[in-house]
PDB file of N, CA and C in Angstrom:
ATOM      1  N   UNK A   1     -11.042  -2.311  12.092  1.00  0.00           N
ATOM      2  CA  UNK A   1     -11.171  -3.515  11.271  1.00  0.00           C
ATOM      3  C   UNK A   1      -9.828  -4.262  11.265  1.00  0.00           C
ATOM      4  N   UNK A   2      -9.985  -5.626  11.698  1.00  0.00           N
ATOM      5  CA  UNK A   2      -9.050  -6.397  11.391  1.00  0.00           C
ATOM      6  C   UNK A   2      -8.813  -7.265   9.925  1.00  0.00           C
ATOM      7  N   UNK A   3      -7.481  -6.877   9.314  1.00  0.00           N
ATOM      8  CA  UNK A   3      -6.997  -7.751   8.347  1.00  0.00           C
ATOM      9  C   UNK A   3      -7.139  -9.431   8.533  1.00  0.00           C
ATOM     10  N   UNK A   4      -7.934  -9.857   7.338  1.00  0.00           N
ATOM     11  CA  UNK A   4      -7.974 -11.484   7.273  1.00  0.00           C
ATOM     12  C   UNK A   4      -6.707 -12.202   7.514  1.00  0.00           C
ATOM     13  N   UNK A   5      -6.683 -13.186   8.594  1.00  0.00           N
ATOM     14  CA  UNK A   5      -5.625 -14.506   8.941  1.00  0.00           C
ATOM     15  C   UNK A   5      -4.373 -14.556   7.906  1.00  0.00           C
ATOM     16  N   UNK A   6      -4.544 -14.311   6.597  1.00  0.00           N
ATOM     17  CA  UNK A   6      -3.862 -14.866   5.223  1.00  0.00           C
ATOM     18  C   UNK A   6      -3.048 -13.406   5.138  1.00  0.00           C
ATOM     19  N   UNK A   7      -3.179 -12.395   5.618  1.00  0.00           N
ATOM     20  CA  UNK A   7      -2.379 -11.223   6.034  1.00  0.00           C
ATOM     21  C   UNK A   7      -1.275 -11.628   6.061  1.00  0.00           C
ATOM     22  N   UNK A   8      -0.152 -11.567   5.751  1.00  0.00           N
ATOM     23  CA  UNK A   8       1.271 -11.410   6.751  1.00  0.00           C
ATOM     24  C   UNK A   8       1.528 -10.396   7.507  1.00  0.00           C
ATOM     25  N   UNK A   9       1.507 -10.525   8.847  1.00  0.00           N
ATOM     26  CA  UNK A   9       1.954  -9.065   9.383  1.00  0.00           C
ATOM     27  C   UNK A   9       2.985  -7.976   8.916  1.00  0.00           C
ATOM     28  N   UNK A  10       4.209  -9.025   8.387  1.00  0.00           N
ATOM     29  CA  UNK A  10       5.307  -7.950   7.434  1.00  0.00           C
ATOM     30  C   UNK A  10       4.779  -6.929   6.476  1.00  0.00           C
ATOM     31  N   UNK A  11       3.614  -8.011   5.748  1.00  0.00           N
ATOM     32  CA  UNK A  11       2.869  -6.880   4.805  1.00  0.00           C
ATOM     33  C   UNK A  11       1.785  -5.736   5.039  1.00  0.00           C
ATOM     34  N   UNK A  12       1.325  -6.376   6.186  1.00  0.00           N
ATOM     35  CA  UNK A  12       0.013  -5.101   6.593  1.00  0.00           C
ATOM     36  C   UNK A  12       0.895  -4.440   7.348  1.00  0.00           C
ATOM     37  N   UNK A  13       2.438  -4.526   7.952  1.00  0.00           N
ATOM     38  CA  UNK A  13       2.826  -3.189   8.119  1.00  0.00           C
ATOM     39  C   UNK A  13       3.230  -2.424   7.381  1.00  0.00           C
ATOM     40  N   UNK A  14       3.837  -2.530   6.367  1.00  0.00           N
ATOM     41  CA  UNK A  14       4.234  -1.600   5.221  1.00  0.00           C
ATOM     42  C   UNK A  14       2.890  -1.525   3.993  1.00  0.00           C
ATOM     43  N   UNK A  15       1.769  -2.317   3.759  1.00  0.00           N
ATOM     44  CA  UNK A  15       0.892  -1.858   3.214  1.00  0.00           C
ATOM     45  C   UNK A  15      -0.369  -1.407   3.689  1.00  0.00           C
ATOM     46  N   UNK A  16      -1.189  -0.284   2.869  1.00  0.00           N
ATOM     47  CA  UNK A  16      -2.086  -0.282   3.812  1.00  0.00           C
ATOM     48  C   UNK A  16      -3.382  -1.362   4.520  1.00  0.00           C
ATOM     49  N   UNK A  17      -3.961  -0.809   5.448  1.00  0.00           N
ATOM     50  CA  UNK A  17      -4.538  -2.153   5.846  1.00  0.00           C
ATOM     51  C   UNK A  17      -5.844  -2.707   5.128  1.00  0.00           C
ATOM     52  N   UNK A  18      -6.271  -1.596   4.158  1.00  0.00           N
ATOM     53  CA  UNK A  18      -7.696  -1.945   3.909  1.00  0.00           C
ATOM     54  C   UNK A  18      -7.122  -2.238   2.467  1.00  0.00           C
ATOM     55  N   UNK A  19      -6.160  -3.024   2.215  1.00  0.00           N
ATOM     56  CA  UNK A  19      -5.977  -3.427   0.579  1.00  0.00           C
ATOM     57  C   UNK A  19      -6.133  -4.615   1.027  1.00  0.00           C
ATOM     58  N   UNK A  20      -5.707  -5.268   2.131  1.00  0.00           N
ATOM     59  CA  UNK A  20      -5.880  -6.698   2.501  1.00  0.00           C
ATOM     60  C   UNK A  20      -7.368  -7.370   2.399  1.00  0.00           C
ATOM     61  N   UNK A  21      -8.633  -6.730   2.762  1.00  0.00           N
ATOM     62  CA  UNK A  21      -9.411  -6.873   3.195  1.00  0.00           C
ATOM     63  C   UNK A  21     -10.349  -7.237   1.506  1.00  0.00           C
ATOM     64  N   UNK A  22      -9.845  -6.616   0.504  1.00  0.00           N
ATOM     65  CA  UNK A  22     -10.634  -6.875  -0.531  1.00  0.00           C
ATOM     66  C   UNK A  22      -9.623  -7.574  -1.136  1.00  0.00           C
ATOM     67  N   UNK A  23      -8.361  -8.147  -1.353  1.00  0.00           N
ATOM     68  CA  UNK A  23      -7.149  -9.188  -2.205  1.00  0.00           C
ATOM     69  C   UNK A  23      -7.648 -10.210  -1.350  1.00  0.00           C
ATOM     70  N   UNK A  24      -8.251 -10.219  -0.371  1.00  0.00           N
ATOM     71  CA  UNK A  24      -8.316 -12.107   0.050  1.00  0.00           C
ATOM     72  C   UNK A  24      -8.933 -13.077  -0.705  1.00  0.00           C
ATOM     73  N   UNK A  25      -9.691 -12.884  -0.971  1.00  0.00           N
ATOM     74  CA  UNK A  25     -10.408 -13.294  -1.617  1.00  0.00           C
ATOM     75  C   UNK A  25     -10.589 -13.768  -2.992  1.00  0.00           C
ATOM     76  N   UNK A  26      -9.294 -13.250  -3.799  1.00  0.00           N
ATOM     77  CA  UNK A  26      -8.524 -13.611  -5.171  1.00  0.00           C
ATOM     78  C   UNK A  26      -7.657 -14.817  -4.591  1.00  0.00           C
ATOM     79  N   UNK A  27      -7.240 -15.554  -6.051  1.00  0.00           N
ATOM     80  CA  UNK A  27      -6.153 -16.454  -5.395  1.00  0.00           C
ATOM     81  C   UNK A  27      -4.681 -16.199  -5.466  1.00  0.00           C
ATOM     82  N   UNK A  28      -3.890 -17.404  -5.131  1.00  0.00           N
ATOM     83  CA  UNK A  28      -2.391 -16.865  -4.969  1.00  0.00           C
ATOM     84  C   UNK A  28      -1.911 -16.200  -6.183  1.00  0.00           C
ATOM     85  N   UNK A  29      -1.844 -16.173  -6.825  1.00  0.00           N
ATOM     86  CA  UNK A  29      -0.916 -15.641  -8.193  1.00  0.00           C
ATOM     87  C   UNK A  29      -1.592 -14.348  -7.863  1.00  0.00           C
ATOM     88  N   UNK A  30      -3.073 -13.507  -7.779  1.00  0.00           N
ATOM     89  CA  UNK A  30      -3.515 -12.498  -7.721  1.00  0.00           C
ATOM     90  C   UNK A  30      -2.972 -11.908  -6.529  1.00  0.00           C
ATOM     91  N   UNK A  31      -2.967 -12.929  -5.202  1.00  0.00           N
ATOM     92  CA  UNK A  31      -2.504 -11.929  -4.179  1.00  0.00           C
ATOM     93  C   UNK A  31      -1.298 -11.648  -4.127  1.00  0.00           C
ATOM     94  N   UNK A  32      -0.415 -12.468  -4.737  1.00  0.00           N
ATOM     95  CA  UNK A  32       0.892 -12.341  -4.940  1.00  0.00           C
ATOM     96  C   UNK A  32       1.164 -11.220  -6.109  1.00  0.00           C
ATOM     97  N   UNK A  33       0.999 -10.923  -6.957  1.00  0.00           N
ATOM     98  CA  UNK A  33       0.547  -9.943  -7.817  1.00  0.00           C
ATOM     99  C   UNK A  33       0.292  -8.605  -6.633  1.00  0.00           C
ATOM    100  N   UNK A  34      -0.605  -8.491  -6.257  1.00  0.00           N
ATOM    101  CA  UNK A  34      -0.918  -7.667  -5.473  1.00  0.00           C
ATOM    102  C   UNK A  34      -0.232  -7.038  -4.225  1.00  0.00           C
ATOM    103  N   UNK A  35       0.322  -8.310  -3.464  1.00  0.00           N
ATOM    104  CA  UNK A  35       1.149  -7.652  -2.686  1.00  0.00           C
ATOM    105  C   UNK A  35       2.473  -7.213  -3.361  1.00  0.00           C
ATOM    106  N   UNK A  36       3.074  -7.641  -4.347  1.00  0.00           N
ATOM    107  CA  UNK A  36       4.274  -6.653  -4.829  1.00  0.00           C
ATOM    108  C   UNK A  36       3.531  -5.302  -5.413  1.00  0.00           C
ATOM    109  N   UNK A  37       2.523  -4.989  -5.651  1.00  0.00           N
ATOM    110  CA  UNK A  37       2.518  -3.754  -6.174  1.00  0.00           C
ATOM    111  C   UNK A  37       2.298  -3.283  -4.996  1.00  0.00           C
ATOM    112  N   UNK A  38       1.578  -3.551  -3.888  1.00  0.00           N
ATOM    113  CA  UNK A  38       1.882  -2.721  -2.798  1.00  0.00           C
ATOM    114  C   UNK A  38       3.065  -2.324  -2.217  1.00  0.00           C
ATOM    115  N   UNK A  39       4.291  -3.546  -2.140  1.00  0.00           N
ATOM    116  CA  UNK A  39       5.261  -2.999  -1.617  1.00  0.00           C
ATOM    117  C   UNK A  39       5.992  -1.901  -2.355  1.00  0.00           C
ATOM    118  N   UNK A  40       5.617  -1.886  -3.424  1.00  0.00           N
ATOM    119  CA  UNK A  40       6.106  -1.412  -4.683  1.00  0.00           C
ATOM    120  C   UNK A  40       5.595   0.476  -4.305  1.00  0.00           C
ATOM    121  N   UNK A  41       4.284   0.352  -4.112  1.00  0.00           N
ATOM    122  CA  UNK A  41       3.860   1.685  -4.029  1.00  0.00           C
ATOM    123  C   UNK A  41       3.850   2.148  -2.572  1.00  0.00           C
ATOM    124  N   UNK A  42       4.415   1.130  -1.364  1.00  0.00           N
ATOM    125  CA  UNK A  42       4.670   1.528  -0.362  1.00  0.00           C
ATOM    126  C   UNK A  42       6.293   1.906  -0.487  1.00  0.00           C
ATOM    127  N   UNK A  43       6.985   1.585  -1.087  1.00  0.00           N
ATOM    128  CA  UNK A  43       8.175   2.108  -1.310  1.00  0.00           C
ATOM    129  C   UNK A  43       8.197   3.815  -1.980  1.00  0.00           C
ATOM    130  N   UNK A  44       7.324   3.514  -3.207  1.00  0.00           N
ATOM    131  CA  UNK A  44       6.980   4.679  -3.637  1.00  0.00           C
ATOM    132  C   UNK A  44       6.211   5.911  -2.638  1.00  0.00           C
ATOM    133  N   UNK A  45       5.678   5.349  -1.941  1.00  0.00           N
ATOM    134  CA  UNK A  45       4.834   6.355  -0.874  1.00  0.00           C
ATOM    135  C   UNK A  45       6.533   7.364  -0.302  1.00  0.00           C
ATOM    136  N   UNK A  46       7.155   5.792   0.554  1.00  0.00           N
ATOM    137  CA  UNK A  46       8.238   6.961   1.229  1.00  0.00           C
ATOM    138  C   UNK A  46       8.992   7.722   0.161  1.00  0.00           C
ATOM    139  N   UNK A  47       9.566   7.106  -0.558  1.00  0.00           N
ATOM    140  CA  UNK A  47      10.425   8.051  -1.384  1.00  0.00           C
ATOM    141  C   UNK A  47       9.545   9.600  -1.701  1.00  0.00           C
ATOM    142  N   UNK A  48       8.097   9.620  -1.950  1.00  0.00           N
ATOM    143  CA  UNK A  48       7.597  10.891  -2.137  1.00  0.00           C
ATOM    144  C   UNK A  48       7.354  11.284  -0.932  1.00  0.00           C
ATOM    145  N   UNK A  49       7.560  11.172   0.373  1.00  0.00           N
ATOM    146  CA  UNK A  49       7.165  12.051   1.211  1.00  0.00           C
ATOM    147  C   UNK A  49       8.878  12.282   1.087  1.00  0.00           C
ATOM    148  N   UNK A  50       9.839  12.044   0.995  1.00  0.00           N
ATOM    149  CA  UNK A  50      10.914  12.620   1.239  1.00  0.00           C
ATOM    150  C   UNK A  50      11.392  14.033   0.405  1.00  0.00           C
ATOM    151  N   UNK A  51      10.779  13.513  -1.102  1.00  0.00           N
ATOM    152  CA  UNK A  51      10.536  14.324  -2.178  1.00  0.00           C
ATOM    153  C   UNK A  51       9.924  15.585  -1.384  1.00  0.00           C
ATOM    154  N   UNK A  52       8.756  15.255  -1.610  1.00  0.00           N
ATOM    155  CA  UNK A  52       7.741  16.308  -0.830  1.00  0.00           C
ATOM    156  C   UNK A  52       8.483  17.324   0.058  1.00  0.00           C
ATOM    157  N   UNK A  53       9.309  17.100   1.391  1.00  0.00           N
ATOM    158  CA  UNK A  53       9.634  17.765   2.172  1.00  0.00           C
ATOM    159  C   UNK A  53      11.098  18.392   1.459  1.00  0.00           C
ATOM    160  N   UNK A  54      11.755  17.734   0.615  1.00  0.00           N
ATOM    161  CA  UNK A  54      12.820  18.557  -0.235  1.00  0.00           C
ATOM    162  C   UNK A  54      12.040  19.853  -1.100  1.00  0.00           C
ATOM    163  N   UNK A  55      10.821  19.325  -1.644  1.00  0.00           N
ATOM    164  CA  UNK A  55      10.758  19.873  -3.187  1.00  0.00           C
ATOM    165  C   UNK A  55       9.171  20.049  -3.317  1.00  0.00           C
ATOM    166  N   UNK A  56       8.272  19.533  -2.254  1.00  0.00           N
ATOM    167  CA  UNK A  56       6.766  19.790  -2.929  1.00  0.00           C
ATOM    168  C   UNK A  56       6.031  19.259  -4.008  1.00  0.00           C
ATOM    169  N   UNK A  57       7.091  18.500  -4.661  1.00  0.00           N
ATOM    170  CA  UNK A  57       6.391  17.917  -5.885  1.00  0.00           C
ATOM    171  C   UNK A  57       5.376  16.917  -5.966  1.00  0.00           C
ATOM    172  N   UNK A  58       5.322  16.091  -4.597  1.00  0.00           N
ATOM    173  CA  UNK A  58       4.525  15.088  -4.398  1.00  0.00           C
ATOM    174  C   UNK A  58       2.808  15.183  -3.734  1.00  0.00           C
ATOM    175  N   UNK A  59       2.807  16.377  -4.042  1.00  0.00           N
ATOM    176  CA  UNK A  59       1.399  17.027  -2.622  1.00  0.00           C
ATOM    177  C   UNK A  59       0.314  15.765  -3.148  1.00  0.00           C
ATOM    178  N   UNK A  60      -0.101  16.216  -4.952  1.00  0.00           N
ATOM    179  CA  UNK A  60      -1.071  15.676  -5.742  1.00  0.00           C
ATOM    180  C   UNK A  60      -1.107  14.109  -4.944  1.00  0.00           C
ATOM    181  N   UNK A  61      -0.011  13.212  -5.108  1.00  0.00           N
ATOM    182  CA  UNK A  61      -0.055  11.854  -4.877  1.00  0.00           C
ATOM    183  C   UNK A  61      -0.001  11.560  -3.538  1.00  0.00           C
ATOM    184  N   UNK A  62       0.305  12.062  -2.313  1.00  0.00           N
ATOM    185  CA  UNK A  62      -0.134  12.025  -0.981  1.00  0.00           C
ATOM    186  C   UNK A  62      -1.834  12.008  -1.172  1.00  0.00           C
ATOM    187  N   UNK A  63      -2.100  13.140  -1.239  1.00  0.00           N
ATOM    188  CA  UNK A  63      -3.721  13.627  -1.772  1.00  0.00           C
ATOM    189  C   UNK A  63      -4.625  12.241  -2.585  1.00  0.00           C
ATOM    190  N   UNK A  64      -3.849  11.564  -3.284  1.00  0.00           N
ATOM    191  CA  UNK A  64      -4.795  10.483  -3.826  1.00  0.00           C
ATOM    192  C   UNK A  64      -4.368   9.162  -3.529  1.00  0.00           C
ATOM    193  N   UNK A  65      -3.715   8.948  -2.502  1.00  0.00           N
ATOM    194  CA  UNK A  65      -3.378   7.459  -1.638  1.00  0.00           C
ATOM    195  C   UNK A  65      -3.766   7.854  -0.300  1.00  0.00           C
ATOM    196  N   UNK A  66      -4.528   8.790  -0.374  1.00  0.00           N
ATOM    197  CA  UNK A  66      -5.533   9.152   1.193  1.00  0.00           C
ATOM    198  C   UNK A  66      -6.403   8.423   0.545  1.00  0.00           C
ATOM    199  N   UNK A  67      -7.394   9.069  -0.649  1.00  0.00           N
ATOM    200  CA  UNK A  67      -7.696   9.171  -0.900  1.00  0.00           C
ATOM    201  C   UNK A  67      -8.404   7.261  -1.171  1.00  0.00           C
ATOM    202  N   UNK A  68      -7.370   6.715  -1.712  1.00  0.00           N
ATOM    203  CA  UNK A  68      -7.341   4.936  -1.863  1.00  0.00           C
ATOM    204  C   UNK A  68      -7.647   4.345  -0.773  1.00  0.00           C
ATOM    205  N   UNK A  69      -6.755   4.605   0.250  1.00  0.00           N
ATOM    206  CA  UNK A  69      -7.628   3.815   1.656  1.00  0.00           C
ATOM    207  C   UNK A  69      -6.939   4.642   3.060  1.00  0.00           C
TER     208      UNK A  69
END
């Protein structure tokens, strides 16, 4: 599946791709809204896999952002 035109590629690389596919369709303030919490929890993603491989603490939240898309 391809991400809708209104994608930025910057963002469907660091977010995942199937969040794009249901935010199009809101307007700017929502998608804008939206894409900072993605970058937000794509930031958060790496920092817990780094966690994870120090310390294990992150298994649960890997496990439920599969889980999201």
């Amino acid at each position: 599946m391809h991400p809708p035109p209104d994608c930025r590629p910057s963002v469907g690389a660091s977010a995942p791709k199937g969040m794009c596919r249901w935010l199009s369709p809101f307007g700017g303030s929502a998608v804008q809204t939206a894409l900072n919490y993605n970058y937000h929890r794509a930031a958060g993603r790496i920092l817990c896999r780094r966690l994870k491989y120090a310390t294990g603490y992150c298994k649960w939240q890997t496990g439920l952002a599969a889980t999201i898309h």
